[in-house]
C-alpha atoms as a PDB file:
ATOM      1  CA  UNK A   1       0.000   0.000   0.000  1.00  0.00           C
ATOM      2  CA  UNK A   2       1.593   0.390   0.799  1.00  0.00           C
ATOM      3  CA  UNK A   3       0.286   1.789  -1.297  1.00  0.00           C
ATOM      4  CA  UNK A   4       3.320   4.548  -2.014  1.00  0.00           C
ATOM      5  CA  UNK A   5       5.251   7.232  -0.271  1.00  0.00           C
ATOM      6  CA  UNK A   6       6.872   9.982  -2.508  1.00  0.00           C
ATOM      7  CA  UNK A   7       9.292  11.914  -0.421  1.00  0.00           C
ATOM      8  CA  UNK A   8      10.053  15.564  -1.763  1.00  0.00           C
ATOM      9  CA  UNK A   9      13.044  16.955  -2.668  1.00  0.00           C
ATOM     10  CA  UNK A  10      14.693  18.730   0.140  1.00  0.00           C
ATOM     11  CA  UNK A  11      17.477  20.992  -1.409  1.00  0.00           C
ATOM     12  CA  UNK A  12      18.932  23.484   0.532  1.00  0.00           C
ATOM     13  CA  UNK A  13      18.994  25.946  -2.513  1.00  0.00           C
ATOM     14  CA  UNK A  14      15.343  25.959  -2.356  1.00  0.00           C
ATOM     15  CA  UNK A  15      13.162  28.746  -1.252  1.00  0.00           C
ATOM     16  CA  UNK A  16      11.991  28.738   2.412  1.00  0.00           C
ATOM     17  CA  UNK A  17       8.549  27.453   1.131  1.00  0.00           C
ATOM     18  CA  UNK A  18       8.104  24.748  -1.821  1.00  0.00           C
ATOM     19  CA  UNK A  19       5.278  22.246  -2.922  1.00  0.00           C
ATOM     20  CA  UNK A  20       4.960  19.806  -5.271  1.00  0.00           C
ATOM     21  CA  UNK A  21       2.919  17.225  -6.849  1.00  0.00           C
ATOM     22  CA  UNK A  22       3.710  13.866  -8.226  1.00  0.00           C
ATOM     23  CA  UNK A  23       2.229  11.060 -10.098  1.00  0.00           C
ATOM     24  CA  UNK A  24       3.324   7.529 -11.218  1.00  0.00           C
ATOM     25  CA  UNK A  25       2.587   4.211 -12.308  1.00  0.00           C
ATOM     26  CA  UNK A  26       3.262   0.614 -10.984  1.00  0.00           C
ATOM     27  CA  UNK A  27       2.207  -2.144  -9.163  1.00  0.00           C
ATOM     28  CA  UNK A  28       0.718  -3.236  -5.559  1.00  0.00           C
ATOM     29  CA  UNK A  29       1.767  -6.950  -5.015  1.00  0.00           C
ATOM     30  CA  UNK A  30      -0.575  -7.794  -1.813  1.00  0.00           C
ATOM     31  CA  UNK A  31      -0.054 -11.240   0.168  1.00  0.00           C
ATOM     32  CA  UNK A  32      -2.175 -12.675   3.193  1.00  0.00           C
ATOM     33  CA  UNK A  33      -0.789 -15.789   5.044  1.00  0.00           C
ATOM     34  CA  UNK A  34      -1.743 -17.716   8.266  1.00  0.00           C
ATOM     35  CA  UNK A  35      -1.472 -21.288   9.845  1.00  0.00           C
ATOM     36  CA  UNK A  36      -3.261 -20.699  12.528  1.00  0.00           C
ATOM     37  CA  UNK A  37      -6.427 -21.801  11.244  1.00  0.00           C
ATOM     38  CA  UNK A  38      -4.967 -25.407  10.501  1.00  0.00           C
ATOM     39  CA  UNK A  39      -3.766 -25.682   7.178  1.00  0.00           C
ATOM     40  CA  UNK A  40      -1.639 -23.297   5.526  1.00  0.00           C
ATOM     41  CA  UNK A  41      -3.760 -20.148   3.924  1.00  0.00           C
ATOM     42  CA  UNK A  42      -2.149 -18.057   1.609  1.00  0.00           C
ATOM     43  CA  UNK A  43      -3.572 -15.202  -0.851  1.00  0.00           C
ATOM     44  CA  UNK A  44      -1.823 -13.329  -3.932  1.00  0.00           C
ATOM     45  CA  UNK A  45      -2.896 -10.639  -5.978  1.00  0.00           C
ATOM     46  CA  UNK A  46      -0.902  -7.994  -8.200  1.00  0.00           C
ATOM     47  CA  UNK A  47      -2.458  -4.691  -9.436  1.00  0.00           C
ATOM     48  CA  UNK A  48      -1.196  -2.416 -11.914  1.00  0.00           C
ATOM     49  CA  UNK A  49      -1.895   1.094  -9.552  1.00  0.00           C
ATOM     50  CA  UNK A  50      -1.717   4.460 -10.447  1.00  0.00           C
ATOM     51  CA  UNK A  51      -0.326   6.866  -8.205  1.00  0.00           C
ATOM     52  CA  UNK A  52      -0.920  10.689  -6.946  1.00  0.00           C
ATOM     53  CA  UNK A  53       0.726  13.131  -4.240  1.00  0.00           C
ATOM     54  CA  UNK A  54       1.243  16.575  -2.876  1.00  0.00           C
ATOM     55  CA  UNK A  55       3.676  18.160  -0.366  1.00  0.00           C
ATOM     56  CA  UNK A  56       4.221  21.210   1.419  1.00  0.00           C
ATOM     57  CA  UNK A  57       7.956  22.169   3.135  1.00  0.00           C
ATOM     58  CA  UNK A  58       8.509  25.098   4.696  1.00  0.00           C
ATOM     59  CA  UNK A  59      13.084  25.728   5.647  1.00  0.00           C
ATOM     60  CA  UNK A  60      12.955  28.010   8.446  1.00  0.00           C
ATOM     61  CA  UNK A  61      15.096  31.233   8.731  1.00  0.00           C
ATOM     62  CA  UNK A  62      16.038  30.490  12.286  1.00  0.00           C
ATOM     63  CA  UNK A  63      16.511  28.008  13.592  1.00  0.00           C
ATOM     64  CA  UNK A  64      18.497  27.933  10.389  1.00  0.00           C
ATOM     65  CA  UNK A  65      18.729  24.264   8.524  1.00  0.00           C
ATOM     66  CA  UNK A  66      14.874  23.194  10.155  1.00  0.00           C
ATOM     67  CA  UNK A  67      12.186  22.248   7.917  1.00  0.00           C
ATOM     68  CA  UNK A  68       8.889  20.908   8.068  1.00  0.00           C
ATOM     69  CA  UNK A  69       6.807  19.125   5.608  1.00  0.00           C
ATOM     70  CA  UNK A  70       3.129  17.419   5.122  1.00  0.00           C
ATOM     71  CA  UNK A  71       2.839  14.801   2.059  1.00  0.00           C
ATOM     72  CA  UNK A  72       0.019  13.156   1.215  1.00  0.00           C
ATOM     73  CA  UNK A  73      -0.263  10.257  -1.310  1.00  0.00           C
ATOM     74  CA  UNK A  74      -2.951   8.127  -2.550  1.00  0.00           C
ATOM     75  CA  UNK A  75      -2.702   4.845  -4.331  1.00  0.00           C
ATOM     76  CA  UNK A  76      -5.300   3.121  -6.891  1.00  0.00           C
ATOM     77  CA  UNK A  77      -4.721  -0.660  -7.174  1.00  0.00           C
ATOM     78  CA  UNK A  78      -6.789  -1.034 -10.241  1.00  0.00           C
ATOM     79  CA  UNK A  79      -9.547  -4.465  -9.773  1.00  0.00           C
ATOM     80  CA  UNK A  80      -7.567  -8.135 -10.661  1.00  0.00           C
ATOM     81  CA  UNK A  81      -7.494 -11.399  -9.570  1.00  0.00           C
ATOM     82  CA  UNK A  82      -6.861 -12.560  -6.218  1.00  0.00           C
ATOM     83  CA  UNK A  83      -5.739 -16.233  -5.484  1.00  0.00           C
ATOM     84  CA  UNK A  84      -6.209 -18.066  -2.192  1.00  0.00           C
ATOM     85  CA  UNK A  85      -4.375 -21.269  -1.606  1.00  0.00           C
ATOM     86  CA  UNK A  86      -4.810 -24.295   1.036  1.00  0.00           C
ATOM     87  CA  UNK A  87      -1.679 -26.413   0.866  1.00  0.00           C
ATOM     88  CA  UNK A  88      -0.426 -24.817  -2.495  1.00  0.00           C
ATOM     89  CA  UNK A  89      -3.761 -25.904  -3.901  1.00  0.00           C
ATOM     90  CA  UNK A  90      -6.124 -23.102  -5.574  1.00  0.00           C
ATOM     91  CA  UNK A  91      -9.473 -23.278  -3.654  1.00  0.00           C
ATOM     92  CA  UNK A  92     -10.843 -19.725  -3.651  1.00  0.00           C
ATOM     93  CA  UNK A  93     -10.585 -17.050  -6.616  1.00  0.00           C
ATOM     94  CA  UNK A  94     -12.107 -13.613  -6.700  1.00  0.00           C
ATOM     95  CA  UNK A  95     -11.593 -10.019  -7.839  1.00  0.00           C
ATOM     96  CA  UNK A  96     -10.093  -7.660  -5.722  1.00  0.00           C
ATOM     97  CA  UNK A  97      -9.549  -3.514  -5.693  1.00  0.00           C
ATOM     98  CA  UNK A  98      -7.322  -1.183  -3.049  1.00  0.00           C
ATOM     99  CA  UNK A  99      -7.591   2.007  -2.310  1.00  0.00           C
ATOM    100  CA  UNK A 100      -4.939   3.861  -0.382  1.00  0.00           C
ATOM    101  CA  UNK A 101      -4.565   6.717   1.490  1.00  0.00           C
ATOM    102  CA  UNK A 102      -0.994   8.281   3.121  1.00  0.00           C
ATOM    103  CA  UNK A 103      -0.776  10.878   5.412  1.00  0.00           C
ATOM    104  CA  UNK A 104       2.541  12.259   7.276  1.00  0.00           C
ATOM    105  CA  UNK A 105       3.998  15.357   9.144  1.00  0.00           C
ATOM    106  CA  UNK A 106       7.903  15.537   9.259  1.00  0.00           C
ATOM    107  CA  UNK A 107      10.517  18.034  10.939  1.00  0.00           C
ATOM    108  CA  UNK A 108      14.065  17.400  10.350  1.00  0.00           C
ATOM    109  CA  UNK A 109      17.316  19.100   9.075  1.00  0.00           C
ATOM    110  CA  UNK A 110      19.183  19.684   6.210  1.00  0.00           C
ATOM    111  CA  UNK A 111      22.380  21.256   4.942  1.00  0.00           C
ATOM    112  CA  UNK A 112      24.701  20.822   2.491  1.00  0.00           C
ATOM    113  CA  UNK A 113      28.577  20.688   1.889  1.00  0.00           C
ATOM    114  CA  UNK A 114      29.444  22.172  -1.751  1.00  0.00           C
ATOM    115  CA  UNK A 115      27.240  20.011  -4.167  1.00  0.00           C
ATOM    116  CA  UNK A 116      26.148  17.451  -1.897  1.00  0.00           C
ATOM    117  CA  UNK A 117      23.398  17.706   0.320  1.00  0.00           C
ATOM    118  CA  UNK A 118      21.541  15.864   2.860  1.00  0.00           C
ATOM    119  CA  UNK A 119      18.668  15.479   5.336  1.00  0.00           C
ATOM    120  CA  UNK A 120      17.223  13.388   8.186  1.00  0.00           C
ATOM    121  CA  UNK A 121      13.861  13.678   9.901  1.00  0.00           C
ATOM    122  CA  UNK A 122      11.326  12.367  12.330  1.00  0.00           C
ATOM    123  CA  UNK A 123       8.103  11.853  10.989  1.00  0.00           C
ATOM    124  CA  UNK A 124       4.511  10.728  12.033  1.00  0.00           C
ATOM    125  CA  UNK A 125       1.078  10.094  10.398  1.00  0.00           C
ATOM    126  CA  UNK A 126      -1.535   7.445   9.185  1.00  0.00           C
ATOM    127  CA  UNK A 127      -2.359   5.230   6.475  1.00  0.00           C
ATOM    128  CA  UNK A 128      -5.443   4.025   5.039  1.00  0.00           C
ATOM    129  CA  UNK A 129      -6.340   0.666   2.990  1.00  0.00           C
ATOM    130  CA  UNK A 130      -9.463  -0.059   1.831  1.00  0.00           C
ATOM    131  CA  UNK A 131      -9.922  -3.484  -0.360  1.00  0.00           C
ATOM    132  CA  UNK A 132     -13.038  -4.608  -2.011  1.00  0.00           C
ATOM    133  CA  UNK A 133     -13.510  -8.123  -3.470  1.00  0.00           C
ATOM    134  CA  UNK A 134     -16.448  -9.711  -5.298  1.00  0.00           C
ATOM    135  CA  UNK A 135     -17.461 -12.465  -7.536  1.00  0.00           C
ATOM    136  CA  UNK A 136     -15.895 -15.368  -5.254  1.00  0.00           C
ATOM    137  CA  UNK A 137     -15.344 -18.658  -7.210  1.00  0.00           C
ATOM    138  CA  UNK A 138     -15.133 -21.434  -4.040  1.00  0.00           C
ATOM    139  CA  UNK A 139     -13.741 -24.995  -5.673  1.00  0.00           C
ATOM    140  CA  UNK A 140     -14.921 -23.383  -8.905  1.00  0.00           C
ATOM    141  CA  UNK A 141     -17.978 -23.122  -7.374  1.00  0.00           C
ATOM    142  CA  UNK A 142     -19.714 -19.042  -7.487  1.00  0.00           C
ATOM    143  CA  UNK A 143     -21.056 -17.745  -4.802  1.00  0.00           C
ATOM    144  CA  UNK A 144     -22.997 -14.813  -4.759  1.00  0.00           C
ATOM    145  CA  UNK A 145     -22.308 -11.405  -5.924  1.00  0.00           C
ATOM    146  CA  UNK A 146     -21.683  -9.743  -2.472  1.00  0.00           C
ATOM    147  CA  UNK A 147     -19.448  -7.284  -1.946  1.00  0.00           C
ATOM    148  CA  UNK A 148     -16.830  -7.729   1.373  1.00  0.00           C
ATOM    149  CA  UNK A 149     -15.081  -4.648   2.304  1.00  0.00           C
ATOM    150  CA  UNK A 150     -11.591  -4.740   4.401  1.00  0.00           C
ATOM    151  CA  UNK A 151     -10.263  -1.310   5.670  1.00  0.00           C
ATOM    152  CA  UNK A 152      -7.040  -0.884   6.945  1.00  0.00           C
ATOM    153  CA  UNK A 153      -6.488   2.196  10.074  1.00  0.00           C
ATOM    154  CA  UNK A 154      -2.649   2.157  10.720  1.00  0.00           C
ATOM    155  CA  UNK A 155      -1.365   5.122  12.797  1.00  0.00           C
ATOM    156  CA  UNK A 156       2.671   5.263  12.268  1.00  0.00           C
ATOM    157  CA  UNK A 157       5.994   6.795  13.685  1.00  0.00           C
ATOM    158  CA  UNK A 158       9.379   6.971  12.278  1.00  0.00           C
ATOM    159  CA  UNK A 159      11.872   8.401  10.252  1.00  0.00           C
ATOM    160  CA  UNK A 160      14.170   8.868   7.022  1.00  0.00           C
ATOM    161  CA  UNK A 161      16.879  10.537   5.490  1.00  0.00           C
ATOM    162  CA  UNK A 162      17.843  11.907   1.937  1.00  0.00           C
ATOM    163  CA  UNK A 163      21.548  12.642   0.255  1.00  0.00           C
ATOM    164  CA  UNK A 164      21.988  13.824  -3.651  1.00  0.00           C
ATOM    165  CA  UNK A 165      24.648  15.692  -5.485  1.00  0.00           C
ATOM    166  CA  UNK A 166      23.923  18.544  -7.526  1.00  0.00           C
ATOM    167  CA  UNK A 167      25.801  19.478 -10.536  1.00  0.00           C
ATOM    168  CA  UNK A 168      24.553  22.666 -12.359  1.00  0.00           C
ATOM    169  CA  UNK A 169      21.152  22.138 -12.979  1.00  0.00           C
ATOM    170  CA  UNK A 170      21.267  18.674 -12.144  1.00  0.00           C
ATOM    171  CA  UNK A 171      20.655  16.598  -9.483  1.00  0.00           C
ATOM    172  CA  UNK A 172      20.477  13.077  -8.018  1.00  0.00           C
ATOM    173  CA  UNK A 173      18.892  11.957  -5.110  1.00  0.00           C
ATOM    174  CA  UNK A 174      17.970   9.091  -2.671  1.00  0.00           C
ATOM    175  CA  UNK A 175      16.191   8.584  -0.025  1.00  0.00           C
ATOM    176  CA  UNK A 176      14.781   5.621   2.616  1.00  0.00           C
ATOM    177  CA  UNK A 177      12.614   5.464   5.101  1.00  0.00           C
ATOM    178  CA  UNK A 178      11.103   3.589   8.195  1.00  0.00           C
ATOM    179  CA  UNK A 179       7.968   3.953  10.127  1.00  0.00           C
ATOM    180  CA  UNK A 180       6.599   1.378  12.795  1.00  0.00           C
ATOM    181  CA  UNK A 181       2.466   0.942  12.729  1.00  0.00           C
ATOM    182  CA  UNK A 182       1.867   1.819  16.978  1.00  0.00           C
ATOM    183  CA  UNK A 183      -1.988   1.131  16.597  1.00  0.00           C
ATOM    184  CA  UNK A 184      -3.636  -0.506  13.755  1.00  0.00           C
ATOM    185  CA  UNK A 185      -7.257  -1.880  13.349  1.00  0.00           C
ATOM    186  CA  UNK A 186      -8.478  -3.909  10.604  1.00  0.00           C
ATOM    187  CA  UNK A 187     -12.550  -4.191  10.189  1.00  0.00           C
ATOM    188  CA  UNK A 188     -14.130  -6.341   7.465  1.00  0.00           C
ATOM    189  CA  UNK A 189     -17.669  -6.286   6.793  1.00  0.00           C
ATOM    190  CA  UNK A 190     -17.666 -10.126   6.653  1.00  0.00           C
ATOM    191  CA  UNK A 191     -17.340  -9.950  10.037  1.00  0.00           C
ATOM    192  CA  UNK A 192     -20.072  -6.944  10.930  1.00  0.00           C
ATOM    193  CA  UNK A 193     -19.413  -5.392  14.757  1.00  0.00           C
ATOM    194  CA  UNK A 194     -15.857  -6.852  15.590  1.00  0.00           C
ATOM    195  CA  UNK A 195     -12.257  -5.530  14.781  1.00  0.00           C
ATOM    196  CA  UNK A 196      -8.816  -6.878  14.922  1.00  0.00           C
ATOM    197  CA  UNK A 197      -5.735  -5.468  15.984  1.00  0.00           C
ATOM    198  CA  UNK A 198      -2.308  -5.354  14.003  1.00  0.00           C
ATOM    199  CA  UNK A 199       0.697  -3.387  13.747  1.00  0.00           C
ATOM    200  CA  UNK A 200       3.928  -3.737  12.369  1.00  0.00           C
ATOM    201  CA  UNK A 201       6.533  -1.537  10.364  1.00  0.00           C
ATOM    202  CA  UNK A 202       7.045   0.149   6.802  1.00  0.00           C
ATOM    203  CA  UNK A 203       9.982   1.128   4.517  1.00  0.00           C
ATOM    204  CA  UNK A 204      10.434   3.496   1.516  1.00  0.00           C
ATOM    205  CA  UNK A 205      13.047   3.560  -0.768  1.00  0.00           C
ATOM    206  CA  UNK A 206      13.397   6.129  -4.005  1.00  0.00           C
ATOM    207  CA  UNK A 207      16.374   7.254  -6.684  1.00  0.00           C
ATOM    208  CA  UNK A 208      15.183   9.855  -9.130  1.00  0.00           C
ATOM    209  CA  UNK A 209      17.446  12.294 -10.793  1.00  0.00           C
ATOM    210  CA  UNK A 210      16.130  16.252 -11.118  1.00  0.00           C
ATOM    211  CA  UNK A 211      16.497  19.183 -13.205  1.00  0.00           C
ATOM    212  CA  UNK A 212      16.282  22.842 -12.331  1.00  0.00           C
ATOM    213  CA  UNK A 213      14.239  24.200 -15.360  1.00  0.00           C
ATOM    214  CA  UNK A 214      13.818  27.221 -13.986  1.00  0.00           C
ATOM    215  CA  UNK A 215      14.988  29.539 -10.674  1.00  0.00           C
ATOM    216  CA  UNK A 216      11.416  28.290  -9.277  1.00  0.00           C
ATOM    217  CA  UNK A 217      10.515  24.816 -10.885  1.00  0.00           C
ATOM    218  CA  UNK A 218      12.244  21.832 -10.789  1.00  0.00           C
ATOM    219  CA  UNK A 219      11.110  18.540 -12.278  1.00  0.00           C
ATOM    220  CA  UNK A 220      12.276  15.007 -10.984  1.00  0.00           C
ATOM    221  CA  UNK A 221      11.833  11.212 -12.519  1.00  0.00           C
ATOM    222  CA  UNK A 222      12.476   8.388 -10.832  1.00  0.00           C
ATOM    223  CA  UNK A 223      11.837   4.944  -8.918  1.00  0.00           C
ATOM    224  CA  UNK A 224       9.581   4.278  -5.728  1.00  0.00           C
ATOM    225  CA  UNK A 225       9.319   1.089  -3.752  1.00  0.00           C
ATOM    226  CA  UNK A 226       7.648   0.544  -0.524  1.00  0.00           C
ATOM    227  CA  UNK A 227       6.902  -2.393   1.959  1.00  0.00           C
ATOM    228  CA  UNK A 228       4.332  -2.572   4.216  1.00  0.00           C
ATOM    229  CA  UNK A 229       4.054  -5.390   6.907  1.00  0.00           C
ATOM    230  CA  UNK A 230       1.449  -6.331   9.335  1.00  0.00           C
ATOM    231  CA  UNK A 231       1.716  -8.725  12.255  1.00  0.00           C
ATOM    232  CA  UNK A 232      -1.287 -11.512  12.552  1.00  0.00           C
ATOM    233  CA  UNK A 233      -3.776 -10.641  15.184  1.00  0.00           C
ATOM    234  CA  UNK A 234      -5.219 -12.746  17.669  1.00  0.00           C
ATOM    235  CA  UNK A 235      -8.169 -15.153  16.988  1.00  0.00           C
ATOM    236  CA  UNK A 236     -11.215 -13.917  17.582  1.00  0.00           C
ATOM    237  CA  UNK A 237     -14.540 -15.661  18.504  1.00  0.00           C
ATOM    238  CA  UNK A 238     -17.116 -14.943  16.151  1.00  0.00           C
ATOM    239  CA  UNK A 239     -21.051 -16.152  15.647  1.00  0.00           C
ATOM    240  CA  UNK A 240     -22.344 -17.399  12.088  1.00  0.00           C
ATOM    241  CA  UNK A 241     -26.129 -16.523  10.967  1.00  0.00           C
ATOM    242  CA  UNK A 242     -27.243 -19.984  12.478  1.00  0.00           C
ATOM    243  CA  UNK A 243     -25.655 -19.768  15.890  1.00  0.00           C
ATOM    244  CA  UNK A 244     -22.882 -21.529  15.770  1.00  0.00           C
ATOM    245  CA  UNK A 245     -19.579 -20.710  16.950  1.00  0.00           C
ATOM    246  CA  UNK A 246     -16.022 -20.156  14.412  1.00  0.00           C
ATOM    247  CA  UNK A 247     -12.741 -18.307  15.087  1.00  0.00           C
ATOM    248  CA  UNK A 248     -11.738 -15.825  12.971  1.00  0.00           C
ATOM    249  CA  UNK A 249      -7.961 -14.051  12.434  1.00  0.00           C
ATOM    250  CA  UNK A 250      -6.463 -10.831  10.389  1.00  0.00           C
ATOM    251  CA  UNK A 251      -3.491 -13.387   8.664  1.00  0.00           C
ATOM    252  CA  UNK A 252       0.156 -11.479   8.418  1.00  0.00           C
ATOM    253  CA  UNK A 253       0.037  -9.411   4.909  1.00  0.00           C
ATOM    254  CA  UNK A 254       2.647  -8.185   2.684  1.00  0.00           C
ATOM    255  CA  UNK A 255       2.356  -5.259   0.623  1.00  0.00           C
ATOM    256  CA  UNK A 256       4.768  -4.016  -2.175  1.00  0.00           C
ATOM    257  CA  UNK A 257       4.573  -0.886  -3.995  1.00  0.00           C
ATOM    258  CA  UNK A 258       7.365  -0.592  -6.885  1.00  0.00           C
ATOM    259  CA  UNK A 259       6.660   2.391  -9.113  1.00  0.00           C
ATOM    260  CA  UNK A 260       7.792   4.816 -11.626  1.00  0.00           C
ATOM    261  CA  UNK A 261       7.104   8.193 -10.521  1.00  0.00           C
ATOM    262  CA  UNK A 262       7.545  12.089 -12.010  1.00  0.00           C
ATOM    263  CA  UNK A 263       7.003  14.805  -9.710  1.00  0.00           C
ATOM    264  CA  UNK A 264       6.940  18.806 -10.701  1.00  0.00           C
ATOM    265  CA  UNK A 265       8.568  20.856  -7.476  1.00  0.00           C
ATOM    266  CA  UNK A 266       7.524  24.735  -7.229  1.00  0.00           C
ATOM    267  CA  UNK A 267       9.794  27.042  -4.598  1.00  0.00           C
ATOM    268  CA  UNK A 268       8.437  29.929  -3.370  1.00  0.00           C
END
């Protein structure tokens, strides 16, 4: 989801406020997997995704070499098939669709020596998955046309840094990444009036090389990949339509975002 985060460029040759806005193309590659049912329960799915982002930094005067910066990103994992396996044997098939949403505040520092320059921060925020899957094939058996929604609530904490090199109007740059998920809550409507709890951690990588085209705009092209991983929750008692008792479990997922990304920087 896991979607994508697209971290801006933090030169110090900017102005003291800059935004941007970035788009790209790629692909989610989402995995479930759990034992702890009995047999061994897997689920993959890849989606060609289309990406889109905006940030905000403001450098401050004084203290000199402190920024700030809000990005937000959202991801579109465009509808394909998922595949669920018991044993390494197909039993379930059925179309799936994400939706992501990626929130963060940072404040770090920057500087630079000559042409090279640099950056670390602290950073905090939330992410947002939503999936929705339909037309479920059971031992090629359909079922009906219902709709089950899973939505992900992940509050985060972390941090990252950035280096690059500048030569005249050039520039390359890369950056990583890590955030820990403190609190996160996965609801399903499947399971209507309970919740499960989850966290686990995050990292972003990106290369991209700039150009200054003009004393105000820059424009950047580049690579994106991100990994998202959440920790199994405990089982959870549950009650079917006729009474009867089952246990129910958010498996460990794995989500991968790689991603091809442009991005158009304006300095104030």
């Amino acid at each position: 989801m896991s979607l994508i985060i697209i971290i801006p460029s933090l030169s110090v040759n900017a102005g003291t406020f800059e935004t941007g806005a970035q788009a790209g193309y790629g692909v989610i590659q989402y995995n479930e997997e759990t034992e702890s049912l009995g047999p061994e329960i897997d689920s993959d799915a890849d989606l060609h995704t289309i990406l889109l982002g905006a940030s905000a930094e403001y450098s401050f005067d004084r203290p000199s070499h402190i920024f700030a910066a809000f990005i937000a990103d959202w991801a579109v994992g465009l509808e394909d098939e998922e595949q669920w396996e018991h044993d390494d044997v197909t039993v379930q098939t059925n179309d799936m669709s994400i939706f992501g949403q990626f929130y963060e505040g940072r404040i770090g520092f920057q500087n630079n020596v000559e042409s090279f320059y640099y950056s670390a921060y602290l950073s905090g925020g939330w992410d947002g998955m939503h999936f929705r899957r339909k037309n479920f094939v059971v031992n090629d058996v359909s079922l009906s046309s219902d709709v089950i929604v899973e939505t992900f609530s992940l509050w985060k904490a972390g941090g990252g840094m950035s280096a690059g090199y500048a030569l005249n109007q050039w520039a390359v740059e890369g950056r990583a990444a890590y955030s820990y998920y403190l609190d996160g809550d996965v609801r399903n409507t499947d399971n209507d009036g309970i919740w499960f709890d989850t966290n686990g951690s995050r990292v972003d990588l990106g290369l991209d090389i700039s150009q200054q085209l003009t004393e105000r705009i820059s424009f950047s092209a580049g690579a994106e990949y991100t990994l998202i991983l959440l920790d199994e929750s405990e089982v959870v008692p549950d009650i079917t339509d006729t009474g009867r008792p089952i246990i129910t479990i958010f498996p460990k997922s794995r989500t991968q975002i790689l991603a091809a990304v442009v991005k158009l920087t304006y300095g104030f």
